[in-house]
PDB file of N, CA and C in Angstrom:
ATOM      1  N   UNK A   1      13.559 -15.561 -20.625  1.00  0.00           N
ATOM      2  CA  UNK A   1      12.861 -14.496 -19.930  1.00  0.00           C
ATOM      3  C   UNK A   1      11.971 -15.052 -18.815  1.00  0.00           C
ATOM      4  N   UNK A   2      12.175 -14.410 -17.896  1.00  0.00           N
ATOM      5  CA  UNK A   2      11.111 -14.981 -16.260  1.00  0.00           C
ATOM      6  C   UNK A   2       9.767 -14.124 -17.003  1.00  0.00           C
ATOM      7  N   UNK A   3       9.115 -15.158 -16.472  1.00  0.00           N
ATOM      8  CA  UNK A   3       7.760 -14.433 -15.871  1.00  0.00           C
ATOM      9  C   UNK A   3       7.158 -13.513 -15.044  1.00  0.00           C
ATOM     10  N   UNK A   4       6.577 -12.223 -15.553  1.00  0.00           N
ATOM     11  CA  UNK A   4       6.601 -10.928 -14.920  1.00  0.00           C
ATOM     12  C   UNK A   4       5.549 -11.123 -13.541  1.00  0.00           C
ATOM     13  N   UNK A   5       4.666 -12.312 -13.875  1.00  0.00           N
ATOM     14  CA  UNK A   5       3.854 -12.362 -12.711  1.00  0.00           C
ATOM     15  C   UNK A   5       4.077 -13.237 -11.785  1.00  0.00           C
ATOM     16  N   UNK A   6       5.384 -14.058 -11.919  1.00  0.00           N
ATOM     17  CA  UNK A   6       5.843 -14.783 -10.752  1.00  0.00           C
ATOM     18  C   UNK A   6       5.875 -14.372  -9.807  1.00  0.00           C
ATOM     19  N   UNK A   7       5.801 -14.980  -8.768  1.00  0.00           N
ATOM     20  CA  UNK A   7       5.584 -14.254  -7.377  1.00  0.00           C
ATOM     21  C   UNK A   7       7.611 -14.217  -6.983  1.00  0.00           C
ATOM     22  N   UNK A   8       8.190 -13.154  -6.526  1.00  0.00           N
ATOM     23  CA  UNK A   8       9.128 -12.754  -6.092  1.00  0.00           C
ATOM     24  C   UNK A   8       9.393 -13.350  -4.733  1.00  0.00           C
ATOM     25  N   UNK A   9      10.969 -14.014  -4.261  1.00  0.00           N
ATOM     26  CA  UNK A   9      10.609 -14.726  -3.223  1.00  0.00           C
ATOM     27  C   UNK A   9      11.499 -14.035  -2.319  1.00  0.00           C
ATOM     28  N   UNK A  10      12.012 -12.559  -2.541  1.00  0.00           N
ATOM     29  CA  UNK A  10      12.659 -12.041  -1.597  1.00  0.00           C
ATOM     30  C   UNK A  10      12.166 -11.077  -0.968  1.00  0.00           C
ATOM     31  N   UNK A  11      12.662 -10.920   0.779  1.00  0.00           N
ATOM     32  CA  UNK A  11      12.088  -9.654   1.380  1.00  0.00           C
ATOM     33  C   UNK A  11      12.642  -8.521   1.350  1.00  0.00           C
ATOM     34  N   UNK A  12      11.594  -7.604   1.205  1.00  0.00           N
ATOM     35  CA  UNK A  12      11.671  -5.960   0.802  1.00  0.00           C
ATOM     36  C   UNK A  12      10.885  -4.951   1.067  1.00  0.00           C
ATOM     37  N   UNK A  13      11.810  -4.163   1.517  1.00  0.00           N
ATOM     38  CA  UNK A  13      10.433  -2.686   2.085  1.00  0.00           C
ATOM     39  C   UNK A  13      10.844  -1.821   1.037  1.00  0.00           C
ATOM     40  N   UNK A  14       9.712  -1.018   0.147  1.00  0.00           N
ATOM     41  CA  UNK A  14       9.972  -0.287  -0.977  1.00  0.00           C
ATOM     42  C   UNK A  14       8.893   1.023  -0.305  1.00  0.00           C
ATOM     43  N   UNK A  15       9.088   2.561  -0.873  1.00  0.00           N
ATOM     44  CA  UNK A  15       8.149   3.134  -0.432  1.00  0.00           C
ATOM     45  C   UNK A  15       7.752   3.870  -1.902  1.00  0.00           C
ATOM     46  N   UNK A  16       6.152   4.343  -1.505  1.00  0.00           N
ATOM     47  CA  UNK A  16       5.834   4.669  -3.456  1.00  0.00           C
ATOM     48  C   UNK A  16       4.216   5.788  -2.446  1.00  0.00           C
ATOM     49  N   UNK A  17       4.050   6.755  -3.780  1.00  0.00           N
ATOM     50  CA  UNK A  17       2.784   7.475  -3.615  1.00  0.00           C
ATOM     51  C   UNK A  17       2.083   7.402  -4.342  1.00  0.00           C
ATOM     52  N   UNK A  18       0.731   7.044  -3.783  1.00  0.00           N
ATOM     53  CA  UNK A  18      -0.019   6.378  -4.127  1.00  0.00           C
ATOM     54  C   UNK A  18      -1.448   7.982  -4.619  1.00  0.00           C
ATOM     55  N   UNK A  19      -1.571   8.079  -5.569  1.00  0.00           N
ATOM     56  CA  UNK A  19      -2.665   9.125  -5.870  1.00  0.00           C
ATOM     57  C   UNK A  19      -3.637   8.663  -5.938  1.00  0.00           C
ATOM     58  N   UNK A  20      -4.744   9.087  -4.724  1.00  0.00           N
ATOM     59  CA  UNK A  20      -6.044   8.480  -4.665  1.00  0.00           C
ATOM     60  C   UNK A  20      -6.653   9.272  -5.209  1.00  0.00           C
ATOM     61  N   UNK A  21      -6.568  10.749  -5.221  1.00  0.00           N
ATOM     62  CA  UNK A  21      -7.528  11.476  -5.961  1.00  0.00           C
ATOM     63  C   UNK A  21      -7.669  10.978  -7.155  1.00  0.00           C
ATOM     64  N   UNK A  22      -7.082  10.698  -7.861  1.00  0.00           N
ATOM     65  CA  UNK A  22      -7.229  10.195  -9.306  1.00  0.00           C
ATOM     66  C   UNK A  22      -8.224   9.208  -9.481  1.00  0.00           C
ATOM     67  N   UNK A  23      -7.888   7.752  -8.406  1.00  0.00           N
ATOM     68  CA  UNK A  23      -8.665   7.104  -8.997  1.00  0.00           C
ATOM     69  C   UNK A  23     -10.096   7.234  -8.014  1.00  0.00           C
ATOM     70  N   UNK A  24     -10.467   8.317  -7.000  1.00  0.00           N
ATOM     71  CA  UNK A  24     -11.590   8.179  -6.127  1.00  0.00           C
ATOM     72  C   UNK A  24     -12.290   9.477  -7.116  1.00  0.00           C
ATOM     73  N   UNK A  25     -12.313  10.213  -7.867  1.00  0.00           N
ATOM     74  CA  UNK A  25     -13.234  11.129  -8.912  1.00  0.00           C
ATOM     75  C   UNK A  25     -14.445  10.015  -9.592  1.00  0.00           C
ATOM     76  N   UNK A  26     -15.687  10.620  -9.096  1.00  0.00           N
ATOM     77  CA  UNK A  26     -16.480  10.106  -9.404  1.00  0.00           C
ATOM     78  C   UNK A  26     -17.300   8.843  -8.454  1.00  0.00           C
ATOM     79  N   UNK A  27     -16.369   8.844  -7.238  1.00  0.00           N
ATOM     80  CA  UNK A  27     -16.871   7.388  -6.418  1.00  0.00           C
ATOM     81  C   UNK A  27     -17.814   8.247  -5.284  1.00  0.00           C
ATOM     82  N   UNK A  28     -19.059   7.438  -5.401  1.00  0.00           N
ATOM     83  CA  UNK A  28     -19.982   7.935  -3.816  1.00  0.00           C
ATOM     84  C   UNK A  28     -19.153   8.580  -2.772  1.00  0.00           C
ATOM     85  N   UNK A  29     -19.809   9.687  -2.299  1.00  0.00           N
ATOM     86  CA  UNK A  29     -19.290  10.242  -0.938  1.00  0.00           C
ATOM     87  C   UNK A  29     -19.192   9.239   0.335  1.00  0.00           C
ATOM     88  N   UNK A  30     -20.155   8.701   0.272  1.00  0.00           N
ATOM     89  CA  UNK A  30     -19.916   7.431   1.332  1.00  0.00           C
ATOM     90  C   UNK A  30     -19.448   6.339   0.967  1.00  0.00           C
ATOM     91  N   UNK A  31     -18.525   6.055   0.004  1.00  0.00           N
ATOM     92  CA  UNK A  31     -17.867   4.744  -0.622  1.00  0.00           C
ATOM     93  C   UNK A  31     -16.363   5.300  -0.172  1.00  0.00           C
ATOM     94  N   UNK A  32     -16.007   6.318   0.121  1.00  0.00           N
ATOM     95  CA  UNK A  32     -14.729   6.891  -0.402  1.00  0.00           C
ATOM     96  C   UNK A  32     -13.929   6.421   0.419  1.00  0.00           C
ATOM     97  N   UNK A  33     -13.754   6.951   1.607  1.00  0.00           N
ATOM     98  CA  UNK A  33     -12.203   5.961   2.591  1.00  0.00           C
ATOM     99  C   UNK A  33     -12.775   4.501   2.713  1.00  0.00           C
ATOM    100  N   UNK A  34     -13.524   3.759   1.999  1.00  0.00           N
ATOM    101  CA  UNK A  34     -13.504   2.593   1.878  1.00  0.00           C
ATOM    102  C   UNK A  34     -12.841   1.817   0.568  1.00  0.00           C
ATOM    103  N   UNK A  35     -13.363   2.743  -0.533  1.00  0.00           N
ATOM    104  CA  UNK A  35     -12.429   2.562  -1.742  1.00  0.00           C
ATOM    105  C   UNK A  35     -10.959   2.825  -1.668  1.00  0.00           C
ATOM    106  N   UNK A  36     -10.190   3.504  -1.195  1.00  0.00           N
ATOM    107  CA  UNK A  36      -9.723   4.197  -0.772  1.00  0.00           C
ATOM    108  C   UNK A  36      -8.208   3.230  -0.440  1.00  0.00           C
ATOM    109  N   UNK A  37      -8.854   2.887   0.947  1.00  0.00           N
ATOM    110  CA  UNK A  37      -8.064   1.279   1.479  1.00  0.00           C
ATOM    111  C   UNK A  37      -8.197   0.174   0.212  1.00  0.00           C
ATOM    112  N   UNK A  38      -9.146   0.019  -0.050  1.00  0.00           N
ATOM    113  CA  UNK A  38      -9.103  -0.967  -1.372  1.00  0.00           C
ATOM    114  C   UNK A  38      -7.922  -0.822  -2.141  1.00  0.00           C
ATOM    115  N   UNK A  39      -7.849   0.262  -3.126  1.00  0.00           N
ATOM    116  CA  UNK A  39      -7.150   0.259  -3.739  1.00  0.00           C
ATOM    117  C   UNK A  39      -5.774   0.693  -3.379  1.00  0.00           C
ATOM    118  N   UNK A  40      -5.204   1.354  -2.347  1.00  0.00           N
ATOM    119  CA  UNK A  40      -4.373   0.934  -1.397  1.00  0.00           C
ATOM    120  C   UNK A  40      -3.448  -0.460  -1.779  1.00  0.00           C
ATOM    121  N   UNK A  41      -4.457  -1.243  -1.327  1.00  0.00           N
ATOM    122  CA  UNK A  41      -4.083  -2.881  -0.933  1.00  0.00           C
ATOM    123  C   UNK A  41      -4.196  -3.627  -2.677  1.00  0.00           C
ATOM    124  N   UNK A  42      -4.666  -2.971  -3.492  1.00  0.00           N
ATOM    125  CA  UNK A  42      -4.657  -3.621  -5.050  1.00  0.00           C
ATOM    126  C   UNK A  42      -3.053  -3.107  -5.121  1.00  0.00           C
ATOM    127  N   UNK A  43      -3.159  -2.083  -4.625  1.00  0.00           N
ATOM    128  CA  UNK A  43      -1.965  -1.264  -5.297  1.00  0.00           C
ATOM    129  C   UNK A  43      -0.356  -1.961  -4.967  1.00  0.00           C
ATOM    130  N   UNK A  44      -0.458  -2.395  -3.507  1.00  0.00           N
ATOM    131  CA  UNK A  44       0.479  -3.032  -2.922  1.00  0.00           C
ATOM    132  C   UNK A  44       0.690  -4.510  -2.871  1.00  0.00           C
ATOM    133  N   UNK A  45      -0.450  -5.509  -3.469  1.00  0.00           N
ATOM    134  CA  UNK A  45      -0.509  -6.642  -4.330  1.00  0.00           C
ATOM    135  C   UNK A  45       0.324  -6.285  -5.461  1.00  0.00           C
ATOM    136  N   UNK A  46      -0.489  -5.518  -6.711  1.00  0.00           N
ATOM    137  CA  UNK A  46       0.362  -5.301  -7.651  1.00  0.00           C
ATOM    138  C   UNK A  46       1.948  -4.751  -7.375  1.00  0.00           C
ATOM    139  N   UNK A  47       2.429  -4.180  -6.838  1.00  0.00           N
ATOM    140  CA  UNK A  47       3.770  -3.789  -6.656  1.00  0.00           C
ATOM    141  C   UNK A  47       4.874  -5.016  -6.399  1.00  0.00           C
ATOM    142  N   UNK A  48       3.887  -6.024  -4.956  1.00  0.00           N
ATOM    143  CA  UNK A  48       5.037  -6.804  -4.842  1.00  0.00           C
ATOM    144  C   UNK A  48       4.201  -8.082  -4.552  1.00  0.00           C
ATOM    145  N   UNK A  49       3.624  -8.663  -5.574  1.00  0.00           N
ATOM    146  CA  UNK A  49       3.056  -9.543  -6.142  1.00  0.00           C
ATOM    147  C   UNK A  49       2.766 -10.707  -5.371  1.00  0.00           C
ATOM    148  N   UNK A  50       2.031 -10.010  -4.456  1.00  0.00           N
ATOM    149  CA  UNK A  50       1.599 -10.850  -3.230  1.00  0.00           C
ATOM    150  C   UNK A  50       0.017 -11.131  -3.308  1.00  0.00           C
ATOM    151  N   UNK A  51      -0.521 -11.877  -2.856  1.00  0.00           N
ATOM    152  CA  UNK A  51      -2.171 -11.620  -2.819  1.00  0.00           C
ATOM    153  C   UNK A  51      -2.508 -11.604  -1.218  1.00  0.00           C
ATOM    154  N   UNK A  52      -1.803 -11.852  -0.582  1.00  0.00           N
ATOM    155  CA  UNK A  52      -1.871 -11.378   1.189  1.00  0.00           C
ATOM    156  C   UNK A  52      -1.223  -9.908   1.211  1.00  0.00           C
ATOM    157  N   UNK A  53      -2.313  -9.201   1.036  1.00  0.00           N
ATOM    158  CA  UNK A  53      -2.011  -7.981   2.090  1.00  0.00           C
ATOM    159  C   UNK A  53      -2.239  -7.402   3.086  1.00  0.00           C
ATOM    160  N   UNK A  54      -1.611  -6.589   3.927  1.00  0.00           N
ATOM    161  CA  UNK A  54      -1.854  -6.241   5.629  1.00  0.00           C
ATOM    162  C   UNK A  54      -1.845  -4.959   5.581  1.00  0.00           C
ATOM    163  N   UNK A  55      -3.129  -4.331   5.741  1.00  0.00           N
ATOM    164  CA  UNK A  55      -2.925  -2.827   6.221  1.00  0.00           C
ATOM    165  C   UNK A  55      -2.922  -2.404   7.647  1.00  0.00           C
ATOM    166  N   UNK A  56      -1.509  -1.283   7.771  1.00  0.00           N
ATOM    167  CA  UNK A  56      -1.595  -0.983   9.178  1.00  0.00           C
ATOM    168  C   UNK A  56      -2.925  -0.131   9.656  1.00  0.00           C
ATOM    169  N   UNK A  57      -3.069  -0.523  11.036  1.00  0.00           N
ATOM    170  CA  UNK A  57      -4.190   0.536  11.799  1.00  0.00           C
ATOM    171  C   UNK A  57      -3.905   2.483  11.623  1.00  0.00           C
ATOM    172  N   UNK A  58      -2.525   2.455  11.338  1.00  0.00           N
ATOM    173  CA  UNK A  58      -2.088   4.067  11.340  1.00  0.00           C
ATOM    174  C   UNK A  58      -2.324   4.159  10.420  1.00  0.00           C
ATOM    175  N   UNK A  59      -1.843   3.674   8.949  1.00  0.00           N
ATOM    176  CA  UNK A  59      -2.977   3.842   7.675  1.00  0.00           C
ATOM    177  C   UNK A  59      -3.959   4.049   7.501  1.00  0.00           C
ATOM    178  N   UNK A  60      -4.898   3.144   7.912  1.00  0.00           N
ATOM    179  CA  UNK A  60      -5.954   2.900   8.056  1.00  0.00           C
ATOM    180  C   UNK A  60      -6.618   4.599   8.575  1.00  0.00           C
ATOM    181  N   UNK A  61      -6.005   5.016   9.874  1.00  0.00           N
ATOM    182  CA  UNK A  61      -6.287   5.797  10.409  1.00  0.00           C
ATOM    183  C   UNK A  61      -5.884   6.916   9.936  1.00  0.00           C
ATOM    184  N   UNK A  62      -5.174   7.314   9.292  1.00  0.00           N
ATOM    185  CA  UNK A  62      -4.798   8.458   7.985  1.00  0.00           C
ATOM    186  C   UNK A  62      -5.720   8.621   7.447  1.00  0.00           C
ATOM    187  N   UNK A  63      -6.074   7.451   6.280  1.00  0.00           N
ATOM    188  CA  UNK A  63      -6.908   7.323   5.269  1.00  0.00           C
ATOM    189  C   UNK A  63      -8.401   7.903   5.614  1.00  0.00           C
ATOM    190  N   UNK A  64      -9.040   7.469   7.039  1.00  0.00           N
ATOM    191  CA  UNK A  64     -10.133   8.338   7.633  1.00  0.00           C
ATOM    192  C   UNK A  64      -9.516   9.364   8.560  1.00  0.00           C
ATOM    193  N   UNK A  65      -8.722   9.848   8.567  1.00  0.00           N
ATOM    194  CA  UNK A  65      -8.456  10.776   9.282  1.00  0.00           C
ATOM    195  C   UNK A  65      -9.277  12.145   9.447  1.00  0.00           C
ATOM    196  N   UNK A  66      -9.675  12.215   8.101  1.00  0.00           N
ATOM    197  CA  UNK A  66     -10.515  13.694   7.362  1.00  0.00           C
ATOM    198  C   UNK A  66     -12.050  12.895   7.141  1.00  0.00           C
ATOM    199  N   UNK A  67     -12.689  11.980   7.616  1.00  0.00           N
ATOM    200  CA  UNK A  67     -13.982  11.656   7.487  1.00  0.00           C
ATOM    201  C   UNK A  67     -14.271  10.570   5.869  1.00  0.00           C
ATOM    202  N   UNK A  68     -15.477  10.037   6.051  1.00  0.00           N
ATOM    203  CA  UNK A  68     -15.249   9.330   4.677  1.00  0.00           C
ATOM    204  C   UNK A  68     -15.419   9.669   3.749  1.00  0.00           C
ATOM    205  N   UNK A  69     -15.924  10.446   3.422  1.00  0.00           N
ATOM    206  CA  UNK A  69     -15.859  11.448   1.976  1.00  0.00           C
ATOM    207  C   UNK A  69     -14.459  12.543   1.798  1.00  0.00           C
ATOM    208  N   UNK A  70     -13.482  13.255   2.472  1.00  0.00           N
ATOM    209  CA  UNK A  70     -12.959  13.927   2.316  1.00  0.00           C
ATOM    210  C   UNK A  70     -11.162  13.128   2.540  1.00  0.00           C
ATOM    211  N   UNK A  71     -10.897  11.977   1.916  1.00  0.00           N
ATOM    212  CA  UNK A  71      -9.552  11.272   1.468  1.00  0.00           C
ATOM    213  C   UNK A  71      -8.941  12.066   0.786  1.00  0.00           C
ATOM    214  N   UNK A  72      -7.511  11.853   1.770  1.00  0.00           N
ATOM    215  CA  UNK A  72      -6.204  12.341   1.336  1.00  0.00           C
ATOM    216  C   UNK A  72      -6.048  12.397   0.341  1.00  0.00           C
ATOM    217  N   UNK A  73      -5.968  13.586  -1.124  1.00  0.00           N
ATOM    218  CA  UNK A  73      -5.428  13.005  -2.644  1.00  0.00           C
ATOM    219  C   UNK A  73      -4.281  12.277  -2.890  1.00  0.00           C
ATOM    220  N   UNK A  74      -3.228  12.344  -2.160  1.00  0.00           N
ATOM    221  CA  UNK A  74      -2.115  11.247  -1.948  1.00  0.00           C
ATOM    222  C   UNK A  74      -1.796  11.076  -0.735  1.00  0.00           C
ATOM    223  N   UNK A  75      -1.070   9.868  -0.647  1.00  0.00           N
ATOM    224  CA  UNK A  75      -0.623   9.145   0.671  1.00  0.00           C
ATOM    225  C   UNK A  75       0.794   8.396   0.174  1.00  0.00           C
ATOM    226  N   UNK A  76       1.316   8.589   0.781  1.00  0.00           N
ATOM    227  CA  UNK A  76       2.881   8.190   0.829  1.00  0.00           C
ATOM    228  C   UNK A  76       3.205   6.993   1.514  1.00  0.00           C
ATOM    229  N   UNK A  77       3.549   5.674   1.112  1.00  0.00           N
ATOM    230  CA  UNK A  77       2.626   4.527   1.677  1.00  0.00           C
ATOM    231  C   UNK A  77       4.718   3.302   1.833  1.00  0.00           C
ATOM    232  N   UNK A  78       4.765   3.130   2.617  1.00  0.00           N
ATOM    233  CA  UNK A  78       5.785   2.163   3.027  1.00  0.00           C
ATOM    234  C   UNK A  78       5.317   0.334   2.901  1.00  0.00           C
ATOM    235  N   UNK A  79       5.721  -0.374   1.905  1.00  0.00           N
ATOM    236  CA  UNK A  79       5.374  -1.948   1.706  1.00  0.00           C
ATOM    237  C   UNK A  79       6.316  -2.711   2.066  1.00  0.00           C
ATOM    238  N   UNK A  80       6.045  -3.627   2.944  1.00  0.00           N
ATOM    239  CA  UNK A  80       7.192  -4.571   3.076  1.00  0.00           C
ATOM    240  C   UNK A  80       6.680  -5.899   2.948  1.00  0.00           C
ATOM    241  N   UNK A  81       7.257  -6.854   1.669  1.00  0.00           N
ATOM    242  CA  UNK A  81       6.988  -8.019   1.896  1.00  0.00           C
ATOM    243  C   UNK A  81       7.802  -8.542   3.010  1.00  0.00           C
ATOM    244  N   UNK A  82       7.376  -9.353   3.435  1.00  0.00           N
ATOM    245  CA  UNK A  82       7.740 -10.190   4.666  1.00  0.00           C
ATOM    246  C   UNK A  82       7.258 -11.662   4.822  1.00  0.00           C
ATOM    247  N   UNK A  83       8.175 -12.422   5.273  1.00  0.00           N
ATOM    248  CA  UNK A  83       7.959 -14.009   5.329  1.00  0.00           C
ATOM    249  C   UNK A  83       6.706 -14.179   6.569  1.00  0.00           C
ATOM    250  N   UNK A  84       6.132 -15.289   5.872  1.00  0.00           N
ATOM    251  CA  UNK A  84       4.891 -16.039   6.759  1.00  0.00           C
ATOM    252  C   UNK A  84       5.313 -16.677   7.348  1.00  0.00           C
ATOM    253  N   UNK A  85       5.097 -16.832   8.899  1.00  0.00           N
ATOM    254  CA  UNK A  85       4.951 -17.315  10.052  1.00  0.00           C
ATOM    255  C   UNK A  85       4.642 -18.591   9.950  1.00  0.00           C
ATOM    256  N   UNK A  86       3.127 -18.453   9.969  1.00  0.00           N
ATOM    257  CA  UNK A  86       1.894 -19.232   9.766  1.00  0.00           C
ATOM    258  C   UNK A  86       2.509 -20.268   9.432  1.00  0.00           C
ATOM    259  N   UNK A  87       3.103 -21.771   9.568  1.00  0.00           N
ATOM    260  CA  UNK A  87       2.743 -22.939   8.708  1.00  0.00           C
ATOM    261  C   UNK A  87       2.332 -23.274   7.534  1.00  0.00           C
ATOM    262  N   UNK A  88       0.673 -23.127   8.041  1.00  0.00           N
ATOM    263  CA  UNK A  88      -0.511 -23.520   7.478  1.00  0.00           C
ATOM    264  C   UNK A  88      -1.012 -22.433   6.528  1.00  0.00           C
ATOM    265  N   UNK A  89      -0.222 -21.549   5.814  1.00  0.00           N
ATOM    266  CA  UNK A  89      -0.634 -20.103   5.323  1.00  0.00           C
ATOM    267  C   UNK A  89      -0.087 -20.963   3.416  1.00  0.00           C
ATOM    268  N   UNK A  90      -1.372 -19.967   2.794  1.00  0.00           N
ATOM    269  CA  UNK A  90      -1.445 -20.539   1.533  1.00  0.00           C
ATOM    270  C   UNK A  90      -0.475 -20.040   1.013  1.00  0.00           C
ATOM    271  N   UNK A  91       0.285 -18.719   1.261  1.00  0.00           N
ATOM    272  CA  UNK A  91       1.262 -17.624   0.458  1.00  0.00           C
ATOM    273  C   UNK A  91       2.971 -18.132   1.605  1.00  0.00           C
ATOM    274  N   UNK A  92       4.005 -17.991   1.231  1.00  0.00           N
ATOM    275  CA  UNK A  92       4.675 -18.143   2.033  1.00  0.00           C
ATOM    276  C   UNK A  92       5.376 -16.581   2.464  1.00  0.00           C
ATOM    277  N   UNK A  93       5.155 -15.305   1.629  1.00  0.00           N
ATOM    278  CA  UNK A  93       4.998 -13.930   1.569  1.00  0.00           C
ATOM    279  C   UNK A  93       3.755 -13.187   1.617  1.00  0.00           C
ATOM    280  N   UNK A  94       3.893 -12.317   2.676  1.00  0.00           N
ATOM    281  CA  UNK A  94       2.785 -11.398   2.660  1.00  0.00           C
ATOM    282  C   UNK A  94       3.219 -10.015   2.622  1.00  0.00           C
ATOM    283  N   UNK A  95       2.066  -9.165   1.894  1.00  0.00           N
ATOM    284  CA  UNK A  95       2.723  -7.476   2.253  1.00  0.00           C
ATOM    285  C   UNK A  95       2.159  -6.791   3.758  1.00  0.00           C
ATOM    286  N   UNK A  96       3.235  -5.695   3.852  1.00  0.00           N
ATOM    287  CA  UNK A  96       2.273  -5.247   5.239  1.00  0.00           C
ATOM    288  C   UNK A  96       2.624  -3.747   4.726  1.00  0.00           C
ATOM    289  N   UNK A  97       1.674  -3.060   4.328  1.00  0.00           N
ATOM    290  CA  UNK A  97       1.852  -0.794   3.797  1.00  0.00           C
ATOM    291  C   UNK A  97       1.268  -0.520   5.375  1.00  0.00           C
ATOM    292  N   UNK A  98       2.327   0.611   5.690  1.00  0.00           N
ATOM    293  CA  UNK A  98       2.093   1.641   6.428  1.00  0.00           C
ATOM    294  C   UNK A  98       2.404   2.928   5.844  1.00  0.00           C
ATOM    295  N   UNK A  99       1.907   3.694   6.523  1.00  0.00           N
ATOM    296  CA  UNK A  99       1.918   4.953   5.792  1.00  0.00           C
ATOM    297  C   UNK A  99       3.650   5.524   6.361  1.00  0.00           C
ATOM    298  N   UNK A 100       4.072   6.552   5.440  1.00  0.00           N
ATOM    299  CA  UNK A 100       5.449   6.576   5.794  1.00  0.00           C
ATOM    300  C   UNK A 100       5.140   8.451   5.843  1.00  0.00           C
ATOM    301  N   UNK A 101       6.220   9.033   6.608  1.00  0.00           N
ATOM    302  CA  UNK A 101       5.644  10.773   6.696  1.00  0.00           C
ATOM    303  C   UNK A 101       6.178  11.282   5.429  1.00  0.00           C
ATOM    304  N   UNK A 102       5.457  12.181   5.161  1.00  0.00           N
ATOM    305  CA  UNK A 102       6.067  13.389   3.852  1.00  0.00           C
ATOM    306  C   UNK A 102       6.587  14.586   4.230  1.00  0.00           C
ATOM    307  N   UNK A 103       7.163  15.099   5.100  1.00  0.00           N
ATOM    308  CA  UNK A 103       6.929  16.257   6.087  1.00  0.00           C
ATOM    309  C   UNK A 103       7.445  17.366   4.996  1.00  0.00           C
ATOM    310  N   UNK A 104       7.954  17.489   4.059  1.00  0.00           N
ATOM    311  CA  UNK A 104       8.396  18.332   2.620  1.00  0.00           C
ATOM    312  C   UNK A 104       7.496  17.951   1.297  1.00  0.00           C
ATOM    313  N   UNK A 105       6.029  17.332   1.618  1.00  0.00           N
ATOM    314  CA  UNK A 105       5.393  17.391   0.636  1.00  0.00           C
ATOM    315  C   UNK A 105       5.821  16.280  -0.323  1.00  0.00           C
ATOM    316  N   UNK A 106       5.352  15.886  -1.611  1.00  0.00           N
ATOM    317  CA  UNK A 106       5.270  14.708  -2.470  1.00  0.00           C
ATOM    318  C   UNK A 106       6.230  15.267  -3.629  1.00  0.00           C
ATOM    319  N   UNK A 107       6.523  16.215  -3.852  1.00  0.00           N
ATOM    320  CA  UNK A 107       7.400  16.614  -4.968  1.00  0.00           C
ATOM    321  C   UNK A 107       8.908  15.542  -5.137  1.00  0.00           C
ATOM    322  N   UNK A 108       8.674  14.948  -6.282  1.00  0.00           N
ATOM    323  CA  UNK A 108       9.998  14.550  -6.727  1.00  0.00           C
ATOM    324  C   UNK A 108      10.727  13.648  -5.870  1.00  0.00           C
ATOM    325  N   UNK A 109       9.688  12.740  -4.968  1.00  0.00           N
ATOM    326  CA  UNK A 109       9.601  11.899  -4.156  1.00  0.00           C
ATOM    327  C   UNK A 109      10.233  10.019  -5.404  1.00  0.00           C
ATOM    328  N   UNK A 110       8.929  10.000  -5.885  1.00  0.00           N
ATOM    329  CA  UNK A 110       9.492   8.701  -6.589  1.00  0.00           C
ATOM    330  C   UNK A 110       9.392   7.486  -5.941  1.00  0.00           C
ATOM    331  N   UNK A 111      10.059   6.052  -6.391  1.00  0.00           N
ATOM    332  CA  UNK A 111      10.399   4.975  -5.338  1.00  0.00           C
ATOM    333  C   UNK A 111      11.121   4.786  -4.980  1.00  0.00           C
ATOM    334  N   UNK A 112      11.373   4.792  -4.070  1.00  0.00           N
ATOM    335  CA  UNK A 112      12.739   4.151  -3.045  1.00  0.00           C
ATOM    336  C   UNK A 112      12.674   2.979  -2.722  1.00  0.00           C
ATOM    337  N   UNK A 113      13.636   2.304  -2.438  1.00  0.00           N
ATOM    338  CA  UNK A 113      14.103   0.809  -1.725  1.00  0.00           C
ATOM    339  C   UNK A 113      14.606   0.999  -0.389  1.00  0.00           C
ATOM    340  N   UNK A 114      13.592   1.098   0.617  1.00  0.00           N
ATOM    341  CA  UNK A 114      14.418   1.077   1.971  1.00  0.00           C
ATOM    342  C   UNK A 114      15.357  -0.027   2.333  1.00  0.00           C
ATOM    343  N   UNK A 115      16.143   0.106   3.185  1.00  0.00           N
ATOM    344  CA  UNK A 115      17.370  -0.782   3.333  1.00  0.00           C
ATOM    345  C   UNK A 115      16.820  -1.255   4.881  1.00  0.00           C
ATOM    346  N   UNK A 116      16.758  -2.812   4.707  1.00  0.00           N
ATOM    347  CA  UNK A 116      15.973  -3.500   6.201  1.00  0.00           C
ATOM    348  C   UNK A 116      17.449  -3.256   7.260  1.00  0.00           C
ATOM    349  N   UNK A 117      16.965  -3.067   8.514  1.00  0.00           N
ATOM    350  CA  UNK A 117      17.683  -3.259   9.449  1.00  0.00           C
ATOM    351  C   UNK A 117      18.484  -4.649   9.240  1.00  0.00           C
TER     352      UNK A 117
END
């Protein structure tokens, strides 16, 4: 049996929804699109077992889109590990989530495996 926390050495864009309302109940009004992105980026570590993660600026800009207290209850979020550039980089994989559209709402959505160009 492999090890579940080995780091995975292939590239992949997967897409998944991410329910923030759930875990932002109870967090400061002014903590919130900061927690928000946090757990975001825990979320997309844990998925594809990276500890470099990259959030896009359009995310980013979703996530405050509605001010910092009033975050999206879900966000529909696109991860792609992707190979490091860098040399000198401690990870030789990093993730990069952008937000992906829902334009029919979150129902019965699930995960998908996008297929890379």
């Amino acid at each position: 049996p492999t090890n579940k926390m080995a780091p995975r050495k292939e590239v992949m864009t997967r897409e998944y929804t991410v329910n923030l309302g759930k875990q932002l109940k109870s967090v400061t009004f002014k903590k919130r699109a900061p927690r928000a992105v946090k757990i975001i980026k825990q979320f997309a570590a844990k998925m594809m077992k990276t500890s470099d993660v990259r959030v896009d600026v359009k995310l980013n800009k979703h996530v405050w889109s509605r001010g910092v207290r009033n975050v999206p209850n879900r966000v529909r979020i696109q991860v792609a590990r992707k190979r490091n550039d860098d040399e000198d980089a401690k990870e030789e994989l990093y993730s990069y989530v952008t937000v992906a559209d829902t334009p029919e709402g979150f129902q019965g959505l699930g995960t998908n495996v996008v297929d890379e160009e």
